[in-house]
Protein backbone atom coordinates (compact mmCIF):
# COMPACT_ATOMS: atom_id res chain seq x y z
CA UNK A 1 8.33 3.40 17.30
CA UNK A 2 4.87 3.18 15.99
CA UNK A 3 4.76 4.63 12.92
CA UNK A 4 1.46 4.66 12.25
CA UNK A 5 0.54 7.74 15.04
CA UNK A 6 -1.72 10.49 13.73
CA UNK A 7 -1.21 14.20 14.37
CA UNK A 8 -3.77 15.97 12.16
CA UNK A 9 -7.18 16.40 12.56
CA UNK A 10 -8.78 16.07 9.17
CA UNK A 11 -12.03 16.76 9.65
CA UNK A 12 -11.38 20.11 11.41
CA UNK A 13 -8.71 21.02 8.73
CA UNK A 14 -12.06 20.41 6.27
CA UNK A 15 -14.31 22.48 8.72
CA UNK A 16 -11.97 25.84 9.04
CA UNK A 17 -10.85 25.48 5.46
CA UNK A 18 -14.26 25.59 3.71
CA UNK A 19 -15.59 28.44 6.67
CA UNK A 20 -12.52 30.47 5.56
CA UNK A 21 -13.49 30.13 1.70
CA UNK A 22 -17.17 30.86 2.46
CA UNK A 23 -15.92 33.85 3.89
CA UNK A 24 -13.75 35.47 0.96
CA UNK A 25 -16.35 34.76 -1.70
CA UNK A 26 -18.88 36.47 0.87
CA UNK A 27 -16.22 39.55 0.77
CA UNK A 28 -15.82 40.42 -2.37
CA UNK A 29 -19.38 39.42 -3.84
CA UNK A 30 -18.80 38.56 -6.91
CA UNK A 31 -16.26 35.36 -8.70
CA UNK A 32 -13.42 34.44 -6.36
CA UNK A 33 -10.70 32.67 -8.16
CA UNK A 34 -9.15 30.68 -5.96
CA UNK A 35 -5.56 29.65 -6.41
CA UNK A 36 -4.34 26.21 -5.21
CA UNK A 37 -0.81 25.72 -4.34
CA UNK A 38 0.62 22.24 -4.27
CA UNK A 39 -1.31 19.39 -5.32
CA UNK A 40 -5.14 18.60 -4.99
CA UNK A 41 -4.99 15.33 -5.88
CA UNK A 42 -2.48 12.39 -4.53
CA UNK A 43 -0.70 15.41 -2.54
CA UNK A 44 1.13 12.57 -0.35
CA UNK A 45 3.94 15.01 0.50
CA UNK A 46 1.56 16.94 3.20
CA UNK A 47 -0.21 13.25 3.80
CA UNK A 48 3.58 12.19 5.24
CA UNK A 49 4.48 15.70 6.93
CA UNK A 50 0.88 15.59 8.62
CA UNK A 51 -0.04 12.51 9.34
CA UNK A 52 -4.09 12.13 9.21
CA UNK A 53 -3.95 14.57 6.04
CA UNK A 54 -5.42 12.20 3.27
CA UNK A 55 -4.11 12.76 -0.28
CA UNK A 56 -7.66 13.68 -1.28
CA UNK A 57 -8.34 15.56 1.90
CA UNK A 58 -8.16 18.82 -0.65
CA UNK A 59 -10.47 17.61 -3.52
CA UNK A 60 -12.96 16.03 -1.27
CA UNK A 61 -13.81 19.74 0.66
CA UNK A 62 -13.81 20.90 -3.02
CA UNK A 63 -16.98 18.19 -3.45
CA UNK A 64 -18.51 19.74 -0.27
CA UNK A 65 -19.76 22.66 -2.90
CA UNK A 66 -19.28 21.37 -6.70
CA UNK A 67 -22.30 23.11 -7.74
CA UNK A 68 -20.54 26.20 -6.70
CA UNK A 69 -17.28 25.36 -8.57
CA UNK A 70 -15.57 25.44 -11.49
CA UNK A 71 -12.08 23.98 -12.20
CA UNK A 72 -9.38 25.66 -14.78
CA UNK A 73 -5.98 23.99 -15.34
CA UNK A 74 -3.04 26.29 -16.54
CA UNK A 75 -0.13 24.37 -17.73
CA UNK A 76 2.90 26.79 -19.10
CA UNK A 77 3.82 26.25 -22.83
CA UNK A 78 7.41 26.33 -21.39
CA UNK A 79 6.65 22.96 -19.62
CA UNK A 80 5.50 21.32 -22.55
CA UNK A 81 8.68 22.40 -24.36
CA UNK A 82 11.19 20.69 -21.82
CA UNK A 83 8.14 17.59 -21.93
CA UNK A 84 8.67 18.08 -18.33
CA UNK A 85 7.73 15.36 -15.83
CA UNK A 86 6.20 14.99 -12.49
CA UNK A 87 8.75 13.19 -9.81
CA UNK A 88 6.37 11.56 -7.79
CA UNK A 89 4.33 10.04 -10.31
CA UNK A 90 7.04 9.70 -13.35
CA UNK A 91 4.10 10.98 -15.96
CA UNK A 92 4.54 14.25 -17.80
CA UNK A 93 2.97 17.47 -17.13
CA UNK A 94 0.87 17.15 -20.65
CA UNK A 95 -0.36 13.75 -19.61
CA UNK A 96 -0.55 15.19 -15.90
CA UNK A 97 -3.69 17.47 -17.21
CA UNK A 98 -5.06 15.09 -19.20
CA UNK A 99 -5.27 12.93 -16.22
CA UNK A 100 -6.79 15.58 -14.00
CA UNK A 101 -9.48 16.52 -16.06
CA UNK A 102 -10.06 12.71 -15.32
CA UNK A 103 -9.92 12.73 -11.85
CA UNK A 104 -12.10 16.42 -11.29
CA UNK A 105 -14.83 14.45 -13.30
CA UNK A 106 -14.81 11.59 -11.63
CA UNK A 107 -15.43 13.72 -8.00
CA UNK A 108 -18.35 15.21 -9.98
CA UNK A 109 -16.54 18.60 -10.55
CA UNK A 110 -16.72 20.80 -13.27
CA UNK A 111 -13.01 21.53 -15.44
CA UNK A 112 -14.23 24.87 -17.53
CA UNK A 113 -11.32 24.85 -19.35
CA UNK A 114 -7.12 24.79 -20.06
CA UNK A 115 -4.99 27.96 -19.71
CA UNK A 116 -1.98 27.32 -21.95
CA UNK A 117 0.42 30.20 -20.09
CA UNK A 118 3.56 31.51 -21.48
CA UNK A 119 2.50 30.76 -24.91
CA UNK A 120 4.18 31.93 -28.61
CA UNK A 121 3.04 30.51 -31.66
CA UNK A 122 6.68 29.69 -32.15
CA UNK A 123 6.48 26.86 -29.94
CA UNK A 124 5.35 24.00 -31.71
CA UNK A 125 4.44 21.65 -28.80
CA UNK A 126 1.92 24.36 -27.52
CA UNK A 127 0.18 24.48 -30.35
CA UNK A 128 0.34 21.14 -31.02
CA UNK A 129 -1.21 20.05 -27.50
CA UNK A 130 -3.71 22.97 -27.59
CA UNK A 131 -5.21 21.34 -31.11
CA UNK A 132 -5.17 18.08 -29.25
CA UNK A 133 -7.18 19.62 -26.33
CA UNK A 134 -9.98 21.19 -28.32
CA UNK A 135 -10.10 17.86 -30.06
CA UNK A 136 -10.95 16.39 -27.22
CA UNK A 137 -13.90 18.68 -26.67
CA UNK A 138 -12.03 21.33 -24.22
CA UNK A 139 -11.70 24.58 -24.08
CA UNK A 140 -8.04 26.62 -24.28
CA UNK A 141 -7.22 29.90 -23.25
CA UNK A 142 -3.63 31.53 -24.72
CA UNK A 143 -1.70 33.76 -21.56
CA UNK A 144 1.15 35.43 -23.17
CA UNK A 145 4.40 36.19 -20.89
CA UNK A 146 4.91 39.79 -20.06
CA UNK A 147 8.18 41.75 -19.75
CA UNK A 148 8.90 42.77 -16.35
CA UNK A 149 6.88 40.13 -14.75
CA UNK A 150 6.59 40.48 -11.55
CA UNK A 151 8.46 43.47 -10.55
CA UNK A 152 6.88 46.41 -13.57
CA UNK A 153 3.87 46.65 -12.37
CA UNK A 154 2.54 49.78 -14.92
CA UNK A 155 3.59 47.19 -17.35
CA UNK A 156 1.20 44.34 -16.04
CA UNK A 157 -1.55 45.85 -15.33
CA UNK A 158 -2.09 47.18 -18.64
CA UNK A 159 -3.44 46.41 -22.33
CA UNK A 160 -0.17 45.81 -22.89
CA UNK A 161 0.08 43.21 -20.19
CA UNK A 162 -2.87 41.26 -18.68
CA UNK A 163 -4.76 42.74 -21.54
CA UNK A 164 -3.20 40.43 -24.04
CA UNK A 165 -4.47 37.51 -22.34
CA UNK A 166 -7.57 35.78 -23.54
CA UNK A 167 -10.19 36.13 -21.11
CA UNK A 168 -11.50 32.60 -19.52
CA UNK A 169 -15.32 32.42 -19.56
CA UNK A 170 -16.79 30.91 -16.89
CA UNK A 171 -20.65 30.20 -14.92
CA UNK A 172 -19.28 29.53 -11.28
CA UNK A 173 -18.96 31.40 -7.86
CA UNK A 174 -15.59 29.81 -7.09
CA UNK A 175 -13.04 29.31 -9.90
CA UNK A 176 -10.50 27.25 -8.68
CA UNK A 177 -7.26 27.91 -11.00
CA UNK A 178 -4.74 24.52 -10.57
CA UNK A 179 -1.45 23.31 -12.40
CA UNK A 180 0.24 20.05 -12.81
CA UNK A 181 3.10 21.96 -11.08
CA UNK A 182 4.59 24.88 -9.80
CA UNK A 183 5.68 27.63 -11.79
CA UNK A 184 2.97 26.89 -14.09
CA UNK A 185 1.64 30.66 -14.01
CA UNK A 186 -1.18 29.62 -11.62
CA UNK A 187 -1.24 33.21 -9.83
CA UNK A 188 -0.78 35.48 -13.27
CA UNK A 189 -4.09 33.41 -14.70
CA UNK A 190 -5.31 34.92 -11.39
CA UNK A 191 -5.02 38.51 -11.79
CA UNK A 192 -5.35 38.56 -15.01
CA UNK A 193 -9.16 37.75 -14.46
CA UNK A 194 -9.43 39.86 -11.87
CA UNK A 195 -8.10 42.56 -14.61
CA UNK A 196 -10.47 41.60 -17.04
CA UNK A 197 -13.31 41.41 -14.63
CA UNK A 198 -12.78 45.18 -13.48
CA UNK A 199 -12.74 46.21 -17.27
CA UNK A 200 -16.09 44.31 -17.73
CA UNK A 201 -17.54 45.94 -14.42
CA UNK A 202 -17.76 42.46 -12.77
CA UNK A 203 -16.96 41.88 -9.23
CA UNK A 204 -14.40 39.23 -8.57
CA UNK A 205 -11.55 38.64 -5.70
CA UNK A 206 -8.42 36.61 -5.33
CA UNK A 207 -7.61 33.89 -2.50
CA UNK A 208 -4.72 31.22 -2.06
CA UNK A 209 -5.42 28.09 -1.16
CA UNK A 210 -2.05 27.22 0.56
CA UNK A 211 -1.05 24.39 2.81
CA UNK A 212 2.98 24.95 3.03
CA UNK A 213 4.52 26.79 4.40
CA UNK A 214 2.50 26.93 7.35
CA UNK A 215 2.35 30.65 8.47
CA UNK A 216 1.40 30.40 12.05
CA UNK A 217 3.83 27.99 12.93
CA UNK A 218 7.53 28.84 13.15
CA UNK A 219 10.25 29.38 10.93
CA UNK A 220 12.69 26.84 11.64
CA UNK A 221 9.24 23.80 12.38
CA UNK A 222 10.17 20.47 11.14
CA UNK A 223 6.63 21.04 8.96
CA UNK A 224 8.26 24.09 7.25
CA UNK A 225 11.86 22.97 6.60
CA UNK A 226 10.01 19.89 4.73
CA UNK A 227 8.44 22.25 2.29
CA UNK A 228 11.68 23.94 1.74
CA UNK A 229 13.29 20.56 0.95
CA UNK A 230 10.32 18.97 -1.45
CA UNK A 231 11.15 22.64 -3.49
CA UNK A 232 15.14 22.49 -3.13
CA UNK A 233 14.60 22.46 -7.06
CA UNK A 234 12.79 25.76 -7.22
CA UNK A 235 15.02 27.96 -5.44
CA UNK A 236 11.66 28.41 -2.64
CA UNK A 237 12.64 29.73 0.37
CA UNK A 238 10.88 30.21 3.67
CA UNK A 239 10.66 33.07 5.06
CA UNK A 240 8.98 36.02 7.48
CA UNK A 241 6.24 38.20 5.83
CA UNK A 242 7.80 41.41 5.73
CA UNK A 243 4.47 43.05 4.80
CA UNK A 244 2.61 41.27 7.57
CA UNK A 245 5.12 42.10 10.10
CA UNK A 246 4.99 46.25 8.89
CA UNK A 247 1.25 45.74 8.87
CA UNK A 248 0.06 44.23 12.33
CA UNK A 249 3.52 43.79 14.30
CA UNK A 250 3.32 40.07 14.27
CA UNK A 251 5.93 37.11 12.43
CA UNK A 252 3.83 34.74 10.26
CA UNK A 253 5.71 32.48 7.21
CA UNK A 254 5.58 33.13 4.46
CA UNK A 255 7.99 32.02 1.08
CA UNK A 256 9.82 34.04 -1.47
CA UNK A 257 7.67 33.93 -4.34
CA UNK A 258 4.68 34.83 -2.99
CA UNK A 259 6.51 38.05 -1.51
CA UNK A 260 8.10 39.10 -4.65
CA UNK A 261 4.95 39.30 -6.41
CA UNK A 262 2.97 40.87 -3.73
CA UNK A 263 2.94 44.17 -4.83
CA UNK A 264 1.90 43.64 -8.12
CA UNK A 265 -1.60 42.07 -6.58
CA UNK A 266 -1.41 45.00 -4.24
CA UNK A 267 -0.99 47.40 -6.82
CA UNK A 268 -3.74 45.54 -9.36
CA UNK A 269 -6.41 45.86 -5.96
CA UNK A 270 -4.99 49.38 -5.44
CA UNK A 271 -6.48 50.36 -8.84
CA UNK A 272 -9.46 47.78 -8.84
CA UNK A 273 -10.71 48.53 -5.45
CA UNK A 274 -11.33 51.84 -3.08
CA UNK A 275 -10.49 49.92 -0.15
CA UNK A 276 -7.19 48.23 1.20
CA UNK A 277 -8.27 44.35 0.40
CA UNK A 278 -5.08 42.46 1.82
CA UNK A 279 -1.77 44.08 3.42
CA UNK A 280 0.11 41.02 3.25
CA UNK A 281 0.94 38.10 1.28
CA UNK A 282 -0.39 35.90 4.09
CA UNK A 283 -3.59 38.04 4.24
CA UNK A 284 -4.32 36.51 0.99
CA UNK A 285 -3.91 32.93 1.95
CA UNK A 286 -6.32 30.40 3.29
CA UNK A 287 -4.55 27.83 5.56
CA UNK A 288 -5.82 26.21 8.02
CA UNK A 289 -3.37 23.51 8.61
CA UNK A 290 -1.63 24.90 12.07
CA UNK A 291 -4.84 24.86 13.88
CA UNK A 292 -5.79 21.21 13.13
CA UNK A 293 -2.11 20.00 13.85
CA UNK A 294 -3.43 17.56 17.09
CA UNK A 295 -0.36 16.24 17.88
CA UNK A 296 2.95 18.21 17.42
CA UNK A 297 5.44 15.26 18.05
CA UNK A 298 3.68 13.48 15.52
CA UNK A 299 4.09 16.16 13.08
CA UNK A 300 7.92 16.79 13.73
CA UNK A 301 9.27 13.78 13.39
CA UNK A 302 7.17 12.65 10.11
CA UNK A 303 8.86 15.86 8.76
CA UNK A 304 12.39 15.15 9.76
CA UNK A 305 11.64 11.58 8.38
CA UNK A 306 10.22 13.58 4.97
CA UNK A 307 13.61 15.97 4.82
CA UNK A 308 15.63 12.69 4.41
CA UNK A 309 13.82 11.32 2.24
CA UNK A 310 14.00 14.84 0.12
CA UNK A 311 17.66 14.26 0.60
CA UNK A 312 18.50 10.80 -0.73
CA UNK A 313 15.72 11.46 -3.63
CA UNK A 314 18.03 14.53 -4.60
CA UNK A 315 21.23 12.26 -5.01
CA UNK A 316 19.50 9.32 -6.59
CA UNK A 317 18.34 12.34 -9.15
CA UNK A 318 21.47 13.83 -9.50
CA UNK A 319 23.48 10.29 -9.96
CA UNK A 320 20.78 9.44 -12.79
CA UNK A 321 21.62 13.17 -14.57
CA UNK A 322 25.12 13.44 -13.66
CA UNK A 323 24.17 16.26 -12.10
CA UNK A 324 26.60 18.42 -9.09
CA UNK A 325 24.84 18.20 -5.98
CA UNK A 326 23.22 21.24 -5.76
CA UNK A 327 19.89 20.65 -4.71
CA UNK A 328 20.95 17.76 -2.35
CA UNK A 329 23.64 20.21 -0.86
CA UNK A 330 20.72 22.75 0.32
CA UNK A 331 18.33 19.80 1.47
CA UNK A 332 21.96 18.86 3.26
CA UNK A 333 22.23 22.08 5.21
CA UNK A 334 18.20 21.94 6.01
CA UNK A 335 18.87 18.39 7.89
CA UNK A 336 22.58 20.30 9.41
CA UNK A 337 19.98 22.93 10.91
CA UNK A 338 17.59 20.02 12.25
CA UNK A 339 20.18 18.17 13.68
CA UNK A 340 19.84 15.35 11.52
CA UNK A 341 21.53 12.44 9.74
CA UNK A 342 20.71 10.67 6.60
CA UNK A 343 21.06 7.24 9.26
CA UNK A 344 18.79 8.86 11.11
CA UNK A 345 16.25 7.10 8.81
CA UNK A 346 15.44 3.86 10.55
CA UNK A 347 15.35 1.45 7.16
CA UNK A 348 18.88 2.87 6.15
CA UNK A 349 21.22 1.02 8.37
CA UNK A 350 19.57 -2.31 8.29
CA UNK A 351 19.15 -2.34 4.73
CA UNK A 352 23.26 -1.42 4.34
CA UNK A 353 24.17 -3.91 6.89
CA UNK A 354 22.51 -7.05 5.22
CA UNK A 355 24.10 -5.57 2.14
CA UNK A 356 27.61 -5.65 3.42
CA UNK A 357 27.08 -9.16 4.98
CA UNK A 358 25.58 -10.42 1.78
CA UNK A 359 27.89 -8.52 -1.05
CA UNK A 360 24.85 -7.84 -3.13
CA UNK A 361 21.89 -5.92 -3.24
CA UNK A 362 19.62 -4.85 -0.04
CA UNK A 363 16.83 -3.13 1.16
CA UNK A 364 14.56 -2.62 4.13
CA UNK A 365 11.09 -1.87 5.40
CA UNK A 366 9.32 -0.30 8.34
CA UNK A 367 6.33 -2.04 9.42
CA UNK A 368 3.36 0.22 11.52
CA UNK A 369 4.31 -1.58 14.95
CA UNK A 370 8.33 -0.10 13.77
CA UNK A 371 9.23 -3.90 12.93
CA UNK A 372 11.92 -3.99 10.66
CA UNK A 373 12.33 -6.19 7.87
CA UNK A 374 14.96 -7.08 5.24
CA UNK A 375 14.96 -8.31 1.66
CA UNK A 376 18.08 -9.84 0.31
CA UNK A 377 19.11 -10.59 -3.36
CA UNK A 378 19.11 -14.71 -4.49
CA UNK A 379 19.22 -16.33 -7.52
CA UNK A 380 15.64 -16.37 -7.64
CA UNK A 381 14.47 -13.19 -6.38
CA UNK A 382 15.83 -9.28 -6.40
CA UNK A 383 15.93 -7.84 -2.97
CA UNK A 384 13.07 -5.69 -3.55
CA UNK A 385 10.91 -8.56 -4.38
CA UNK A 386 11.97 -10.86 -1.25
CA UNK A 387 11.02 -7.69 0.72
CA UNK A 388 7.96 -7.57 -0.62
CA UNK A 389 7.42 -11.40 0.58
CA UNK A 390 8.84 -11.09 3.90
CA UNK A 391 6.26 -7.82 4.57
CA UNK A 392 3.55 -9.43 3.24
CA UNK A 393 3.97 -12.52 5.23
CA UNK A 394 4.92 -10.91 8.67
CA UNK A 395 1.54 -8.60 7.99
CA UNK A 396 -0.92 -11.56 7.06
CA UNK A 397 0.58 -13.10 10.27
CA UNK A 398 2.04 -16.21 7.94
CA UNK A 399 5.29 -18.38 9.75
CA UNK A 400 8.62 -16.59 8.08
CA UNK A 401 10.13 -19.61 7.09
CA UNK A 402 6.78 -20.72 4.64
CA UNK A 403 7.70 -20.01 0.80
CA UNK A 404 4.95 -18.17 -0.67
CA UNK A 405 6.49 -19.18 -3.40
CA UNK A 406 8.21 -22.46 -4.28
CA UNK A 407 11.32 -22.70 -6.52
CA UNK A 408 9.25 -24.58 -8.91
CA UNK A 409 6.68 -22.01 -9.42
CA UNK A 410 9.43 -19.15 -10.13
CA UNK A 411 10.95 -21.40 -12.68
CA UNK A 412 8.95 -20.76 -15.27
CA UNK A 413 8.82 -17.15 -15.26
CA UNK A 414 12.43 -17.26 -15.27
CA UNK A 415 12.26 -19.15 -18.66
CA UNK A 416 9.79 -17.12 -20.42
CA UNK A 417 12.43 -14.18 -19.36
CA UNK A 418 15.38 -15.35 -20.41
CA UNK A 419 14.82 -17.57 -23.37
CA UNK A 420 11.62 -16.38 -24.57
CA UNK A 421 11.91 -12.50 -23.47
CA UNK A 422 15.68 -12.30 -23.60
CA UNK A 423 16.14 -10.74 -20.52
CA UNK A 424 19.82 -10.92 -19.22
CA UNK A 425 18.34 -10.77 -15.39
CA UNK A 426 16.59 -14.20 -14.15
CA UNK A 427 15.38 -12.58 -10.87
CA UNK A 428 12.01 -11.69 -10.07
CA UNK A 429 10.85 -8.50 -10.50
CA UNK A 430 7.97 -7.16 -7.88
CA UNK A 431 5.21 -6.88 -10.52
CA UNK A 432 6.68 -10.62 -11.63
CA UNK A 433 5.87 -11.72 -7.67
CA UNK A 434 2.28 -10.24 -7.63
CA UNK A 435 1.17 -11.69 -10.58
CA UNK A 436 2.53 -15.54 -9.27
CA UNK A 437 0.97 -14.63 -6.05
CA UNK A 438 -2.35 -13.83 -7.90
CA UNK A 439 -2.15 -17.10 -9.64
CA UNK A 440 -1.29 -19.19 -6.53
CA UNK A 441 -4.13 -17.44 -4.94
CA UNK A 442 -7.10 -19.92 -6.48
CA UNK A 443 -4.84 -22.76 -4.40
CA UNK A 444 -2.77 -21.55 -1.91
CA UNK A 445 -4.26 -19.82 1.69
CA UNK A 446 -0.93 -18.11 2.39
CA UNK A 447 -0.75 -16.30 -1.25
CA UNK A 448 -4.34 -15.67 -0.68
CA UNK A 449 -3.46 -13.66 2.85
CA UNK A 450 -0.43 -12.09 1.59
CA UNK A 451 -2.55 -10.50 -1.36
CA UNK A 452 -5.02 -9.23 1.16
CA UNK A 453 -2.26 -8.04 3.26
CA UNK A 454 -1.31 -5.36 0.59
CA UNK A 455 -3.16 -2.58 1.39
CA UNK A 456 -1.41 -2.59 4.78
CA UNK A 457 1.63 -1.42 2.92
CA UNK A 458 0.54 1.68 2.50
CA UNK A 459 2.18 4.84 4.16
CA UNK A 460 5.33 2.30 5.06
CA UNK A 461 9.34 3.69 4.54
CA UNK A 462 11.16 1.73 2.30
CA UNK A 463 14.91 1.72 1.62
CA UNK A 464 17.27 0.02 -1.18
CA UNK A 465 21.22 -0.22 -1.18
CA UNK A 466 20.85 0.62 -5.25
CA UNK A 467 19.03 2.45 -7.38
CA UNK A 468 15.56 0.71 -8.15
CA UNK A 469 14.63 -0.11 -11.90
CA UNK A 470 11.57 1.56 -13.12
CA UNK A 471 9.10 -1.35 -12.71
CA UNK A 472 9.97 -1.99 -8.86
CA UNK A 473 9.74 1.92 -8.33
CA UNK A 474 6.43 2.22 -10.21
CA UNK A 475 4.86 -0.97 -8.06
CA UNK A 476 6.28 0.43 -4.34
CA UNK A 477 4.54 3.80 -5.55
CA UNK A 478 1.37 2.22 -6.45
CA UNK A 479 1.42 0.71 -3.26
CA UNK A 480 1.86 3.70 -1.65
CA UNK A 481 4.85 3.38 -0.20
CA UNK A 482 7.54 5.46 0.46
CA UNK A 483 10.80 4.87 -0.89
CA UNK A 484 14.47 5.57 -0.70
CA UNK A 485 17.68 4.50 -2.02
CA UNK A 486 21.25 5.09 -2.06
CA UNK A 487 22.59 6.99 -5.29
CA UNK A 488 24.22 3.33 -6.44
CA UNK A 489 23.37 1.47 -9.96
CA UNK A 490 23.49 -2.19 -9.10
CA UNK A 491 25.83 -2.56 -12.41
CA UNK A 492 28.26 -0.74 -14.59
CA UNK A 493 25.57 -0.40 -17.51
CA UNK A 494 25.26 2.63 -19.70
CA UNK A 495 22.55 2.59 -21.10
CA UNK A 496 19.46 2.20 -18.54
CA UNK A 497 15.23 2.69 -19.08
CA UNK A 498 13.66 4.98 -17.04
């Protein structure tokens, strides 16, 4: 199987995404805030569902008209109280925004300021991170939670509600309001501008930028069941619009958040407005994404292959908390509905069949032709790592049986590990095999091609027999690629770094 097909068509995704926002600015005349749901950078989840979506497929429209934008991050105070941390790239959500301000400024686009939502004086961290902010020469805006929110609406859209919020200043046509993760308070930051704005006599509008669900295709589409697995953790569920089926007699998908709060931004237009501005909650989205899918196939079985992956993430997550399967339970009934297996991924039963013929640690990787390669544990080198050299040699066309590198060359490292470094584990580590590579390099051709062969790792499926360690995890996702593993520690330890 080549896995390496494309079934999105970027570059009209880009075309009908930024006609569509052209569109609701020209609409409302005045500041549309535009809220983005999921990520705008690195979002690799619709890169894998939707293969020929780039992870910067988002930000770089956004750089189409960055004189016309203006960026504002809302983090929730509540997030910065749990310290909680992003699972794809292990870094927490304060560090996350620090990080983004980063990357908006290096695309030449403007971050106005930080919404800290949620917030209370009582919580330390918040304030804390909010003097560290200004510090740094940004501006912070305090949202306070409201009672009621979503469902008392007289409440909200009041003094006594969106009227406690500070009100976020800003210069450009299109705000574009962002988190470092759901459930950040992205929407409320929304309206509450939009509130603000009407008691200032300013004209402004509201848009979602959305790219999952997917409301023109169906419910049950491999596409859509993949969302509802990457947010098994949020309790998101898919759904039909009930409000665009009343209003025009036709099913579109929508999910259950944004139809709870629905008539709260009905009832805030309702009072703002003396005309009916959307009758649904997929009225107010901009998504594009069904009409550039270019190859359907394409797209349903990269989702099927993303739902198992959502699956064996979930117990690897759950064995590190010691956690009841819950959210790998409903990712389980999601692949029940598809018809699928967790074997069904094609690294999965190599990997656990060189494992049981070996008695030690395995693993297993996909290669863009659908070669399959294995790693297996030695005395020199963990699994992972021998993968790592097998891929790298099959991809830079180099003879399998050549050692990239020699015994003699490894011993060394070992040393400075275990004598120097006290580490209790002699075995090359994948950062460990890069860095000999890089020095072999100056000398030796085939470490030369392998290290040029790299980049062709990116997008690939990995799977291990055990639970990776944090510095083989961190280099597979630097690499870009996609891994797995079975919910299995490799030892009995206790204590183990994350």
């Amino acid at each position: 199987m080549d896995t390496s097909a494309i079934g999105f068509d970027r570059d009209r995704y880009l075309a009908l995404q930024s006609e569509q926002i052209a569109a609701r600015r020209r609409s409302f005349g005045g500041t549309l805030y535009l809220e983005f749901g999921g990520k705008l950078f690195d979002d690799h989840h619709a890169s894998r569902v939707l293969p020929g979506f780039a992870p910067d497929t988002k930000v770089q429209m956004l750089r189409t008209m960055a004189e016309d934008v203006e960026v504002v991050i809302v983090i929730s105070a509540l997030d910065l109280v749990r310290n909680k941390v992003r699972a794809d790239t292990g870094i927490t959500y304060e560090v996350e925004v620090l990080r983004m301000v980063d990357a908006f400024t290096a695309y030449d686009l403007k971050v106005g300021s930080i919404v800290v939502s949620h917030w209370s004086d009582e919580l330390s961290q918040a304030v804390e991170f909010k003097r560290k902010l200004e510090r740094l020469g940004l501006t912070v805006y305090r949202h306070y939670p409201i009672a009621g929110y979503p469902h008392d609406v007289s409440r909200i859209v009041s003094d006594q509600g969106f009227g406690r919020n500070e009100y976020i200043e800003t210069d450009r046509d299109i705000v574009v309001v962002t988190a470092p993760g759901p459930g950040s308070g992205k929407m409320a930051t929304c309206l509450s501008q939009l509130f603000h704005d009407h008691q200032r006599g300013l004209p402004s509008g509201y848009a979602k930028y959305e790219t999952f669900p997917v409301w023109n295709l169906p419910l049950d589409h491999p596409v859509n069941l993949a969302y509802e697995a990457a947010t098994a953790d949020l309790d998101d569920v898919n759904l039909i619009d009930p409000y665009h089926l009343a209003a025009y007699g036709e099913q579109a998908v929508n999910y259950n958040r944004d139809v709870d709060v629905f008539p709260v931004l009905k009832r805030l237009f309702d009072e703002l407005y003396d005309r009916t501005v959307y009758e649904s909650p997929t009225d107010m989205g901009v998504n594009m994404a069904g009409l550039a899918i270019s190859d359907d196939a394409v797209c349903r079985r990269a989702s099927e292959q993303e739902v198992i992956r959502r699956y064996y993430a979930a117990l690897v997550e759950e064995r590190r908390g010691g956690l009841d399967p819950v959210f790998s339970d409903r990712i389980s009934l999601l692949m029940s509905r598809m018809g699928l297996a967790a074997s069904d991924r094609p690294v999965v039963a190599p990997a656990l069949a060189l494992e049981r013929e070996t008695d030690a640690p395995a693993a297993a990787i996909q290669l863009p032709d659908g070669t399959i390669l294995t790693g297996k544990t030695s005395a020199l080198l963990g699994s992972s790592s021998a993968l790592l050299l097998n891929a790298l040699k099959h991809l830079a066309g180099i003879d399998p049986s050549v050692q990239l590198l020699s015994p003699e060359s490894i011993a060394p490292i070992q040393e400075l590990k275990t004598v120097h470094l006290g580490s209790s584990n002699p075995r090359l580590h994948t950062d460990e095999v890069l860095i000999a590579l890089s020095t072999s390099a100056r000398f030796d051709e085939n470490a030369r091609r392998s290290l040029q062969a790299l980049h062709s790792l990116r997008g690939l499926d990995v799977h291990s027999t055990v639970i990776l360690g944090s510095v083989d995890e961190g280099i597979f996702r630097s690499l870009g690629v996609a891994v797995t593993c079975e919910p299995v520690y490799s030892d009995k330890r206790l204590y183990r770094k994350r």
